[in-house]
N, C-alpha and C. Protein backbone atom coordinates (compact mmCIF):
# COMPACT_ATOMS: atom_id res chain seq x y z
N UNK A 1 0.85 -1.18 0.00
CA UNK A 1 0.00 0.00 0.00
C UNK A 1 0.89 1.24 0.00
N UNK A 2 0.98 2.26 -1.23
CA UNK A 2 1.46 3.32 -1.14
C UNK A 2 0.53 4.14 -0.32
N UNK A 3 1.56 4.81 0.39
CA UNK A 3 1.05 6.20 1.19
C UNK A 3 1.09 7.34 1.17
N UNK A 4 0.01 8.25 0.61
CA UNK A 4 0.61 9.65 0.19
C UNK A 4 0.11 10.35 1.50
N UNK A 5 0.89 11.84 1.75
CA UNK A 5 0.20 13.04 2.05
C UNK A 5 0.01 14.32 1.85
N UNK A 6 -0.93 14.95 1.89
CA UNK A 6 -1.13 16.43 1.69
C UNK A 6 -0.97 17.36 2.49
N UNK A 7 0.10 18.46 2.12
CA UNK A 7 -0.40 19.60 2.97
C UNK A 7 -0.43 20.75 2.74
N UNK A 8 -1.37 21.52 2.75
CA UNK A 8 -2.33 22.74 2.35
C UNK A 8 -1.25 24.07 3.07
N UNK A 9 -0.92 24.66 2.26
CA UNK A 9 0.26 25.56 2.75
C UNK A 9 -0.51 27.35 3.39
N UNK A 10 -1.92 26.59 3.41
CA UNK A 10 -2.67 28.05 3.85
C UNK A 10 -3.59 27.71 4.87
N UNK A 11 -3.28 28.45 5.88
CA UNK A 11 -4.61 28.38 7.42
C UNK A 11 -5.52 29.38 7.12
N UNK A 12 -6.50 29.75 6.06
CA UNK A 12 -7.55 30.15 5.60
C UNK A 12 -8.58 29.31 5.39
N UNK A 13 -9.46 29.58 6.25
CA UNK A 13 -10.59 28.80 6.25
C UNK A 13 -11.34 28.01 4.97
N UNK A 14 -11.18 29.35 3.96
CA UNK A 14 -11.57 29.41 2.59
C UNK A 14 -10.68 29.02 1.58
N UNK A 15 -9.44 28.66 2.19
CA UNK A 15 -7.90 28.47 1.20
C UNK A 15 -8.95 27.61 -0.19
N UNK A 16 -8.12 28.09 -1.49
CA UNK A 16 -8.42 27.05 -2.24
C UNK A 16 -7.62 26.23 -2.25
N UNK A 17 -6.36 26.13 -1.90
CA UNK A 17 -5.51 25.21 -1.46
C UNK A 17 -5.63 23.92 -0.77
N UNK A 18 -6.34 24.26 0.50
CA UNK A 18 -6.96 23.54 0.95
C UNK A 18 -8.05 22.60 0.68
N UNK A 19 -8.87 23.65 -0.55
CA UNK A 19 -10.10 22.77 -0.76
C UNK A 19 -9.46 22.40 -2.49
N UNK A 20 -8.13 22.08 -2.75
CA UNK A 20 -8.07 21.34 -3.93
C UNK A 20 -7.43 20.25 -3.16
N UNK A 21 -6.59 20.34 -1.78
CA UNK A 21 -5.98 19.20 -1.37
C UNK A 21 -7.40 18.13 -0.83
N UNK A 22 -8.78 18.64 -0.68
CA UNK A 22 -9.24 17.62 -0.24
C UNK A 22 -9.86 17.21 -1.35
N UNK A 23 -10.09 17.93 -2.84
CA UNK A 23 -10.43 17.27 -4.36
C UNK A 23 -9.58 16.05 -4.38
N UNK A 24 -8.20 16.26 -3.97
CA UNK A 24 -7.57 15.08 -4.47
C UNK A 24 -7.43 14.07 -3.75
N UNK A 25 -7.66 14.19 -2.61
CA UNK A 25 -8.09 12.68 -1.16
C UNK A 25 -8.83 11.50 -1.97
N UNK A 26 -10.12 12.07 -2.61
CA UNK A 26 -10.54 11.10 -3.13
C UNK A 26 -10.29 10.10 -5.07
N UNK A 27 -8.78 11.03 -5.13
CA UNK A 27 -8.57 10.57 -6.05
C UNK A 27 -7.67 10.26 -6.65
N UNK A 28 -6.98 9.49 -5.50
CA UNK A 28 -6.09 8.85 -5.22
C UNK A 28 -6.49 7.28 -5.93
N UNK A 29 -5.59 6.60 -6.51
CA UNK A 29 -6.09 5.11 -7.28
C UNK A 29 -5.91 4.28 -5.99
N UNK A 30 -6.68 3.17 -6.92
CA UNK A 30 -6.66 1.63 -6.03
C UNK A 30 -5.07 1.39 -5.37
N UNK A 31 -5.36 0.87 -3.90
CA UNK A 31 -3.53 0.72 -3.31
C UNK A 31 -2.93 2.00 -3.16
N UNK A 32 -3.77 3.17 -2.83
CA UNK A 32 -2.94 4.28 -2.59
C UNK A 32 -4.00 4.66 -1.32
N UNK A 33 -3.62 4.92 -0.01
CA UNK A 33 -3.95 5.88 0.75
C UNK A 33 -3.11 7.03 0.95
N UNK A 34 -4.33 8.50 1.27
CA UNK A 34 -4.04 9.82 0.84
C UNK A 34 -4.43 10.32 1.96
N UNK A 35 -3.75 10.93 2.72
CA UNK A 35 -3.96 11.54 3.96
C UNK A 35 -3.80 12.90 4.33
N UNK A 36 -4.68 13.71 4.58
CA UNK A 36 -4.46 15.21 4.56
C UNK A 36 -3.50 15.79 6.32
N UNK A 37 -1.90 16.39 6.00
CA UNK A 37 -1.45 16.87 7.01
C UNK A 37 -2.08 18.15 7.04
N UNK A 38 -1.32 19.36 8.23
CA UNK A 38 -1.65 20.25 8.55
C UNK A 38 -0.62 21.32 9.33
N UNK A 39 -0.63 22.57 8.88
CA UNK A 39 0.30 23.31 9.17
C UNK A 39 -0.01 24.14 10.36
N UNK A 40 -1.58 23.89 10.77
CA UNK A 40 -2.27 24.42 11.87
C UNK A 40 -1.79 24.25 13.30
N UNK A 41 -1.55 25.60 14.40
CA UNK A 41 -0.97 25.50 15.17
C UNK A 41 0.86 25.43 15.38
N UNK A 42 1.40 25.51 14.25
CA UNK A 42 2.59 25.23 14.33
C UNK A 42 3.32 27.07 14.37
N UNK A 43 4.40 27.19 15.69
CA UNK A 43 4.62 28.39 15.92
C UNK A 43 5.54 28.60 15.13
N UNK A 44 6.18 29.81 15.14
CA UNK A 44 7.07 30.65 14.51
C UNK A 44 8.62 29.92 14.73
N UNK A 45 9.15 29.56 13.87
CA UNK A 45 10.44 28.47 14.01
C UNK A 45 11.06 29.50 15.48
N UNK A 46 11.70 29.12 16.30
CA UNK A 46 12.59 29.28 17.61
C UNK A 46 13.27 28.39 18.00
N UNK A 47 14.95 28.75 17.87
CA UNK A 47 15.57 27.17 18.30
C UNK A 47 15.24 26.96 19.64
N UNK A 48 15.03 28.14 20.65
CA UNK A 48 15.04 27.98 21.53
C UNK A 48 13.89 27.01 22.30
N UNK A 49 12.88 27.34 21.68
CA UNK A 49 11.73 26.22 21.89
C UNK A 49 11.80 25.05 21.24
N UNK A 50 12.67 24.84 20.32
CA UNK A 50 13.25 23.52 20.02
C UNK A 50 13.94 23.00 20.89
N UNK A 51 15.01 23.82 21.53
CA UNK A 51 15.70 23.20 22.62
C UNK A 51 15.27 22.64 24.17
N UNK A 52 13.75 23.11 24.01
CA UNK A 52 13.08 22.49 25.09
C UNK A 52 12.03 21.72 24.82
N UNK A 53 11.90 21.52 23.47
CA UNK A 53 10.95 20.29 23.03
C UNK A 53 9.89 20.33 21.62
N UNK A 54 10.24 19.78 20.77
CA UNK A 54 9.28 19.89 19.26
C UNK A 54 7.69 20.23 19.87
N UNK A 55 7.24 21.55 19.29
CA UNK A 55 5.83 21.47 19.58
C UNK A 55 4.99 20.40 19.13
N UNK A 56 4.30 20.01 19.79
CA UNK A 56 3.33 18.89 19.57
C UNK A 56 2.61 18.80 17.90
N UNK A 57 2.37 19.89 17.49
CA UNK A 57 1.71 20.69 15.74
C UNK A 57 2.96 19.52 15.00
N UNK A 58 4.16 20.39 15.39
CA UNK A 58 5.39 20.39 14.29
C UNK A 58 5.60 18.61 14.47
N UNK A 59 5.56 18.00 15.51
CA UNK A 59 5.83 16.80 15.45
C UNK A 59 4.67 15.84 15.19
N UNK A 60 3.80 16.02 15.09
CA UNK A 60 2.55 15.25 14.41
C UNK A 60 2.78 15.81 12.84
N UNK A 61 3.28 16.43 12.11
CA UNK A 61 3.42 17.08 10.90
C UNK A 61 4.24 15.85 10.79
N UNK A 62 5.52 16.46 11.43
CA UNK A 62 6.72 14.91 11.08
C UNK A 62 6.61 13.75 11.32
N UNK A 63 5.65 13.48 11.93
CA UNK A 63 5.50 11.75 12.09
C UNK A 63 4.90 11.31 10.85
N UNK A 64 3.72 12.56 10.57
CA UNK A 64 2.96 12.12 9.16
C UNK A 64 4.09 12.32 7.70
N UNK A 65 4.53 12.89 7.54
CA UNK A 65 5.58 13.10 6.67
C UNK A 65 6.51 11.60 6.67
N UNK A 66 7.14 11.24 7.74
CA UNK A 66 7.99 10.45 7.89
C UNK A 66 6.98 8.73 7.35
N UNK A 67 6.21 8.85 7.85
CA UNK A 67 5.22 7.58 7.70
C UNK A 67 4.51 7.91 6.36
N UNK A 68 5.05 8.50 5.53
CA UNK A 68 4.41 8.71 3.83
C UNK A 68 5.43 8.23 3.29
N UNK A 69 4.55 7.84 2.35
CA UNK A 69 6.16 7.61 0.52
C UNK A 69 6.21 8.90 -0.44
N UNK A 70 5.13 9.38 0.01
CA UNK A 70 5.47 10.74 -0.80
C UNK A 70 4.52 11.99 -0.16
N UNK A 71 4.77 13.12 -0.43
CA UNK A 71 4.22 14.12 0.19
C UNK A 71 4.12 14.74 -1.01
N UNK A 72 2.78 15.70 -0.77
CA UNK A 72 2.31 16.64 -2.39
C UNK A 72 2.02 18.00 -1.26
N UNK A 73 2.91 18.75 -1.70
CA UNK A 73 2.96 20.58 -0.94
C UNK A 73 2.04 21.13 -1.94
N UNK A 74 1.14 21.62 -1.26
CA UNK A 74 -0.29 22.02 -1.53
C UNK A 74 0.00 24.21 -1.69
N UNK A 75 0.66 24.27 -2.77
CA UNK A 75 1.25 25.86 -2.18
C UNK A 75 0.87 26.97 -2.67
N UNK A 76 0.11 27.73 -2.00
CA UNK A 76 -0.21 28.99 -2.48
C UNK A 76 0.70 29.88 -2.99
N UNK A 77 0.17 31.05 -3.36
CA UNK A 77 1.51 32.22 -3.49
C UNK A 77 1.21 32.92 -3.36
N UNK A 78 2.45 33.48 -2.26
CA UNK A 78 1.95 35.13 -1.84
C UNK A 78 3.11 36.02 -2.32
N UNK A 79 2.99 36.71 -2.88
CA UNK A 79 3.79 37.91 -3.49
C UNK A 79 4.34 37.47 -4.28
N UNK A 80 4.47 36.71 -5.13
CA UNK A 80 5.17 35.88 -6.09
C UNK A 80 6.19 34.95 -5.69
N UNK A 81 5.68 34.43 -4.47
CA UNK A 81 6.81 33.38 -3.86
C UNK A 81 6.16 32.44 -2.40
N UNK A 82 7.01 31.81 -1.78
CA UNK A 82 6.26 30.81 -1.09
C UNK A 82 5.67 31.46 0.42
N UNK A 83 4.61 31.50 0.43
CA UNK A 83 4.06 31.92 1.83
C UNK A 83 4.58 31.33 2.90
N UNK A 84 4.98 32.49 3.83
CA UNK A 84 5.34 32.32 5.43
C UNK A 84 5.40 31.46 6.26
N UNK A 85 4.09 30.84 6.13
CA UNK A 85 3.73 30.14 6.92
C UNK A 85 4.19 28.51 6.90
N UNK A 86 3.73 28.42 5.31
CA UNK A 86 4.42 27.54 5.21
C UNK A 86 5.59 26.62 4.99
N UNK A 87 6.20 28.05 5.10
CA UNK A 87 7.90 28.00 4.71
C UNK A 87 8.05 27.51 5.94
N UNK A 88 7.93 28.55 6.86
CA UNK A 88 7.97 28.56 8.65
C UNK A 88 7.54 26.52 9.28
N UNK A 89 6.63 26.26 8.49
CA UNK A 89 6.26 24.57 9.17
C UNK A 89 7.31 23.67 8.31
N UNK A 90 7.69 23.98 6.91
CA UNK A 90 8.30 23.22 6.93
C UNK A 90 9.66 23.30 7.23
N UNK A 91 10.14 24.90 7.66
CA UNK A 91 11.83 24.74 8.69
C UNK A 91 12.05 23.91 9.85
N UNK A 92 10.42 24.08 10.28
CA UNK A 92 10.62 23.56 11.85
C UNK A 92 10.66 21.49 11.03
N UNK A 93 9.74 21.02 10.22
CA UNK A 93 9.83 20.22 10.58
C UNK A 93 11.09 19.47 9.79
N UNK A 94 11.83 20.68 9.17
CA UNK A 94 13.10 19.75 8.78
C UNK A 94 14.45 19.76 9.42
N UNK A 95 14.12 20.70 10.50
CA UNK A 95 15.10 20.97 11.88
C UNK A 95 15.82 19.76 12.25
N UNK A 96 16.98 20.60 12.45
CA UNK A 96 17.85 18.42 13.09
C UNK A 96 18.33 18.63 14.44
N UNK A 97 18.14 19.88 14.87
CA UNK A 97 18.51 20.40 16.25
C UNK A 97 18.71 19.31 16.97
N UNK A 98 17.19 18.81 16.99
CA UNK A 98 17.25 17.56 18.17
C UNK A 98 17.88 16.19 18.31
N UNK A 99 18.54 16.12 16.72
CA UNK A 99 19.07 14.90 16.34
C UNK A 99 18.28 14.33 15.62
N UNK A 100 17.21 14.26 15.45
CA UNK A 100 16.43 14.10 14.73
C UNK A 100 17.20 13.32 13.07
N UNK A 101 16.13 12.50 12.59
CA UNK A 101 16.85 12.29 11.11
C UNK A 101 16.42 13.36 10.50
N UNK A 102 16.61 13.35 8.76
CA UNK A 102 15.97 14.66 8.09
C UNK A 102 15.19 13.27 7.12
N UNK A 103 13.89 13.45 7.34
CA UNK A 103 12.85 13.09 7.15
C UNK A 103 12.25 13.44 5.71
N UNK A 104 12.82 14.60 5.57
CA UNK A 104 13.39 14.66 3.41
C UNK A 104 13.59 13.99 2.85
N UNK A 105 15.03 13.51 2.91
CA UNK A 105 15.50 12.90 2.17
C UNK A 105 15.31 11.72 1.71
N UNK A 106 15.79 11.77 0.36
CA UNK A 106 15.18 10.95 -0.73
C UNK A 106 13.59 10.72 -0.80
N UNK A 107 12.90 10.99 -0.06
CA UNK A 107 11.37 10.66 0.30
C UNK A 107 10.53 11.94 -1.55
N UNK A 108 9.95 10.78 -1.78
CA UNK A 108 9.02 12.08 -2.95
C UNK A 108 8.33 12.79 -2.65
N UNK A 109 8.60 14.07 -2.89
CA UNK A 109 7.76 15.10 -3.03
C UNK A 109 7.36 15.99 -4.11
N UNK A 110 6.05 16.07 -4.39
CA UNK A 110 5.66 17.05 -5.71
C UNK A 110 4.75 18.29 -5.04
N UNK A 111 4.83 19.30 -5.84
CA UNK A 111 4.28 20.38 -5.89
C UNK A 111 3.01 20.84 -6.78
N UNK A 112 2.03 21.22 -6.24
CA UNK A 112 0.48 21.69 -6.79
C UNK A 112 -0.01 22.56 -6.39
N UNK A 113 -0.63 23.60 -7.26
CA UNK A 113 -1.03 24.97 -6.32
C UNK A 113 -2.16 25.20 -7.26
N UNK A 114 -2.99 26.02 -6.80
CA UNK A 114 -4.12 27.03 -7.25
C UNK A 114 -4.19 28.69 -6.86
N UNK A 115 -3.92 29.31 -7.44
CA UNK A 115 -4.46 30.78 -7.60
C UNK A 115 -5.61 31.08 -8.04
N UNK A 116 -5.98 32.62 -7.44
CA UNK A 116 -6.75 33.50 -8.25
C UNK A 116 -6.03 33.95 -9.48
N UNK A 117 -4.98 34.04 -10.32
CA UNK A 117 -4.09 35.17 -10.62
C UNK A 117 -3.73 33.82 -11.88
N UNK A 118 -3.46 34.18 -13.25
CA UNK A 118 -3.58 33.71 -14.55
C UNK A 118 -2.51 32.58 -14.19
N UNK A 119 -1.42 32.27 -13.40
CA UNK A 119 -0.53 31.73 -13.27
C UNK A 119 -0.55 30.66 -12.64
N UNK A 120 -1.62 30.50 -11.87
CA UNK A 120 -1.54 29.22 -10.81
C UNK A 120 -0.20 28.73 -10.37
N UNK A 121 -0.09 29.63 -9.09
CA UNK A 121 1.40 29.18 -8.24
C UNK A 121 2.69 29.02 -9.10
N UNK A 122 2.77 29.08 -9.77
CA UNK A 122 4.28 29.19 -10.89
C UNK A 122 4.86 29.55 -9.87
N UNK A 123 5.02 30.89 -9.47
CA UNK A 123 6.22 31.14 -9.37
C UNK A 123 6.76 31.06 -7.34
N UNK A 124 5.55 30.72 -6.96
CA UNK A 124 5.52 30.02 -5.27
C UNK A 124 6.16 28.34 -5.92
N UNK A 125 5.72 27.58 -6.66
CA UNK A 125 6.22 26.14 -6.74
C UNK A 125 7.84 26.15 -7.50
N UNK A 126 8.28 27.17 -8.24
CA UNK A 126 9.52 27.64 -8.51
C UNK A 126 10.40 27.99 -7.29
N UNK A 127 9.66 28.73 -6.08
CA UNK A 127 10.61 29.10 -5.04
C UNK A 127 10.97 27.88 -3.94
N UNK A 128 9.71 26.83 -4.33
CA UNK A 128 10.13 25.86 -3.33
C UNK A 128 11.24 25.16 -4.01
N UNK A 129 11.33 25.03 -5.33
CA UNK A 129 12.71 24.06 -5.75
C UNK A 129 13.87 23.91 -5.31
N UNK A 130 14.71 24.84 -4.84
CA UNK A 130 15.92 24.95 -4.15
C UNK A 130 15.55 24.69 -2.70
N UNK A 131 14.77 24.75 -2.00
CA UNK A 131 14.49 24.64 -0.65
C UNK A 131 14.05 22.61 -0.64
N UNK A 132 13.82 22.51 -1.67
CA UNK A 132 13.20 20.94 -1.43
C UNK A 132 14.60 20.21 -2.09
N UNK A 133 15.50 21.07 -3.15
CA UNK A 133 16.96 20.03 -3.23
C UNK A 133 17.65 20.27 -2.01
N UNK A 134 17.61 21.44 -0.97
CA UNK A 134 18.56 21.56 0.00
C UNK A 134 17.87 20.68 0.94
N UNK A 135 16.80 20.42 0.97
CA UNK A 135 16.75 19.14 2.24
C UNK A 135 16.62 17.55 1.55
N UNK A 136 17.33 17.62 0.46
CA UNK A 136 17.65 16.26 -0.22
C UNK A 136 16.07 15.28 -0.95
N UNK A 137 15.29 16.30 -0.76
CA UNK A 137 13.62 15.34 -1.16
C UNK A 137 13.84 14.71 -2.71
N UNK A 138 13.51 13.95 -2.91
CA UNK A 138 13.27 13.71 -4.31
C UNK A 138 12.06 14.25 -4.65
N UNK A 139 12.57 14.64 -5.83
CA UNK A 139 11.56 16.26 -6.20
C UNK A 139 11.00 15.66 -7.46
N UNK A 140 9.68 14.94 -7.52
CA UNK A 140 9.28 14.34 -8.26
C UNK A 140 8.83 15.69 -9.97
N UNK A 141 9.77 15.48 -11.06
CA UNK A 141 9.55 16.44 -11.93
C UNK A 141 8.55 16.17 -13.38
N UNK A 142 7.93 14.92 -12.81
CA UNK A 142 7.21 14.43 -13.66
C UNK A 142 6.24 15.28 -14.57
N UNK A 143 5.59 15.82 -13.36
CA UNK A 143 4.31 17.09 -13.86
C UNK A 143 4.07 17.90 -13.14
N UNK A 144 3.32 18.90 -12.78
CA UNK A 144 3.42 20.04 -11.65
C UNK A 144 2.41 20.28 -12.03
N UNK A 145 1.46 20.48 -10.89
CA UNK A 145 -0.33 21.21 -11.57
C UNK A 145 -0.20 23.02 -10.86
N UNK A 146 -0.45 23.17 -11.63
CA UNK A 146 -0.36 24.64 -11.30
C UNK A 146 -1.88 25.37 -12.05
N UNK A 147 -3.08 25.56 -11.24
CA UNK A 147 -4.29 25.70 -11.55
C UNK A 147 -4.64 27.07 -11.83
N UNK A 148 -5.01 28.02 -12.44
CA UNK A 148 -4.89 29.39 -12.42
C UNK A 148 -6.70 29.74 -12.31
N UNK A 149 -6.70 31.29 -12.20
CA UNK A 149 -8.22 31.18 -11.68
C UNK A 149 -9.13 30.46 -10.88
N UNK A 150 -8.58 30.37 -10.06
CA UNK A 150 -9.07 29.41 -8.75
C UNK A 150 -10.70 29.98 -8.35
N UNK A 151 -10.67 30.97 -8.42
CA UNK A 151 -12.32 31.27 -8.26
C UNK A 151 -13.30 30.81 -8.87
N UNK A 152 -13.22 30.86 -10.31
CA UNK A 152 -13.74 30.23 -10.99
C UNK A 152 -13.90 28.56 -11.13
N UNK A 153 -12.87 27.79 -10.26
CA UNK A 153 -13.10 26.19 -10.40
C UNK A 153 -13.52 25.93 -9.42
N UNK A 154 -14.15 27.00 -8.31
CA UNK A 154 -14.68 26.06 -6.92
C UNK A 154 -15.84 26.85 -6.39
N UNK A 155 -17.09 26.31 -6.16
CA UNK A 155 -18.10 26.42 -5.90
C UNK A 155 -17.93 27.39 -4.65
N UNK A 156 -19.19 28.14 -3.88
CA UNK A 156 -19.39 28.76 -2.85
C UNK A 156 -19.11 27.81 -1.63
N UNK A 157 -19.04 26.28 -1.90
CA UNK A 157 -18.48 25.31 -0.59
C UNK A 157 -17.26 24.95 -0.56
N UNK A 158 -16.81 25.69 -1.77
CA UNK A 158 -15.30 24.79 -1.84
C UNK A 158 -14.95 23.65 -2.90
N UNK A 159 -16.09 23.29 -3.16
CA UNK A 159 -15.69 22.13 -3.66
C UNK A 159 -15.32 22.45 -5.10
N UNK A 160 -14.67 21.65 -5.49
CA UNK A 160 -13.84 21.73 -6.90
C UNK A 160 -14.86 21.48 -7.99
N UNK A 161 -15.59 21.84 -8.74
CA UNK A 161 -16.68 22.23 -10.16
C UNK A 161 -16.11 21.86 -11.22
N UNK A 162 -14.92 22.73 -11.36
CA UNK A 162 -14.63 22.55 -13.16
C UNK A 162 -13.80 21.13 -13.25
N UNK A 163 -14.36 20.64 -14.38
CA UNK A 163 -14.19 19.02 -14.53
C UNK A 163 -12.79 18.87 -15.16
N UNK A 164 -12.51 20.11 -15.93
CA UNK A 164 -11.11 20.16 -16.92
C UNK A 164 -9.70 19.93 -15.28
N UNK A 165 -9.89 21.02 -14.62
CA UNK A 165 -9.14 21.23 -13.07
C UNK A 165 -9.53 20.05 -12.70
N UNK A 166 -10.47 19.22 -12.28
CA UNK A 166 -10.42 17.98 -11.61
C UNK A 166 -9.90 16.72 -12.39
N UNK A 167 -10.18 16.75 -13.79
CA UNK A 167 -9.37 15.29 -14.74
C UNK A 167 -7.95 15.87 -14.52
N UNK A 168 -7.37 17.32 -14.40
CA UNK A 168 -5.66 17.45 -14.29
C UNK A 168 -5.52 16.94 -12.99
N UNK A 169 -6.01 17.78 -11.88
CA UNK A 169 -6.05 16.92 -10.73
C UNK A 169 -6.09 15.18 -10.47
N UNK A 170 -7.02 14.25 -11.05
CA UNK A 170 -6.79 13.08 -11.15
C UNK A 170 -5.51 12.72 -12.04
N UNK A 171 -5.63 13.14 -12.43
CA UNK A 171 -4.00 12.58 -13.60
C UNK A 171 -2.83 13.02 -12.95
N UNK A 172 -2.71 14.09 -12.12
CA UNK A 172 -1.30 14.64 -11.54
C UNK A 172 -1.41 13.49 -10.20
N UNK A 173 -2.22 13.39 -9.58
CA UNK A 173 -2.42 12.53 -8.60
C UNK A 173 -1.98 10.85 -8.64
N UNK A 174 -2.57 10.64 -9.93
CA UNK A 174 -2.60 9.18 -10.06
C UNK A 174 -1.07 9.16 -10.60
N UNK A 175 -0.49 9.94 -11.36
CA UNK A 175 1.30 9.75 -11.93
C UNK A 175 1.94 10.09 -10.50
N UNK A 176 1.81 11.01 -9.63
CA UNK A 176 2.71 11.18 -8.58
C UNK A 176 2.63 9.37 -8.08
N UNK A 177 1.23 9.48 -7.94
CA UNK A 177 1.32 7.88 -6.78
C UNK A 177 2.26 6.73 -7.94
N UNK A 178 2.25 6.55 -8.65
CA UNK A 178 2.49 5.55 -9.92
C UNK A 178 4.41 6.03 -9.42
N UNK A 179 4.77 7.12 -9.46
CA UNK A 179 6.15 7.18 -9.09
C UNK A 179 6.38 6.82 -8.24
N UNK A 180 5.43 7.13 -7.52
CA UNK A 180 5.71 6.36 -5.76
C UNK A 180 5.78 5.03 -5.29
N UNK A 181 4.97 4.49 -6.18
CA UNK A 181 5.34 3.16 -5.98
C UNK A 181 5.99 2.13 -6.70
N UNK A 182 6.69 2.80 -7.54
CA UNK A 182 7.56 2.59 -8.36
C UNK A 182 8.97 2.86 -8.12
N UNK A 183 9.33 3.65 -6.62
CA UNK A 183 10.95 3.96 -6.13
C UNK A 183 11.44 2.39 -5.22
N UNK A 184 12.47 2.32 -5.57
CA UNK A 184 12.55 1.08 -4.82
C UNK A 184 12.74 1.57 -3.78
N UNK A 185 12.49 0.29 -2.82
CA UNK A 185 11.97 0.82 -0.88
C UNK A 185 12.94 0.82 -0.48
């Protein structure tokens, strides 16, 4: 059983980020479970509060990370590059302060975003590239969904509408997992 997870790089209630990472939960193929992480609660990186103990947020992040075969960064963009926040969860959880392993490496990871703005995350899933070779991830370069006009593909609940955005969504989904279980273990 391959194991993927998601995580939504925006604590907005309304993120479309969020509500494309839960489009793709269910569309995940046969032999793949898809599990949505969370960047919620996780404080402002401090070694110093590292040095007295991984917040409880940041280390349920890394257990789920560590217990995946691949992780899909769910990433918005703010100012033409990777939002704060979620830069901020994933320093803490690739921290080795504690001795910790680095829970990166070699492990797959791909990148998917949705905007309002003609570009869909281009240039936020461009800024994570150097940040995901410096913690050694295998940076799956197969395909990259990058969704543009995000308003327009998701209903007043969130849920994902346009069928063109959801068949890319199933197809970026189903090739990430297909790589994934295709790395030898």
């Amino acid at each position: 059983m391959t194991k993927l997870i998601g995580i939504s790089g925006s604590l907005r209630k309304g993120s479309f980020n969020t509500a494309l990472l839960k489009a793709a939960i269910p569309l995940a193929p046969e032999g793949v479970t898809f599990a949505s992480g969370t960047i919620e609660g996780i404080p402002l990186y401090n070694a110093d509060i590292e040095r007295e103990g991984v917040p409880q947020a940041v280390q349920a992040l890394k257990d789920q990370i560590a217990a995946a075969d691949g992780v899909i960064l769910f990433t918005p963009e703010y100012n033409n590059s990777i939002p704060g926040v979620f830069k901020n969860a994933i320093d803490w959880a690739s921290s080795s302060m504690t001795g910790a392993p680095n829970i990166f490496a070699g492990r797959a990871f791909a990148l998917a975003g949705t905007s309002p703005g003609p570009f869909g995350t281009l240039l936020s899933q461009n800024a994570w590239l150097p940040v995901l070779r410096t913690l050694g991830a295998d940076l799956w370069s197969g395909k990259r969904l990058m969704l543009p006009k995000a308003g327009s593909l998701f209903d007043k609940d969130g849920q994902l509408t346009d069928e063109e955005a959801t068949a890319r969504l199933k197809g970026f989904v189903e090739a990430f997992a297909a790589y994934v279980a295709a790395k030898p273990a």
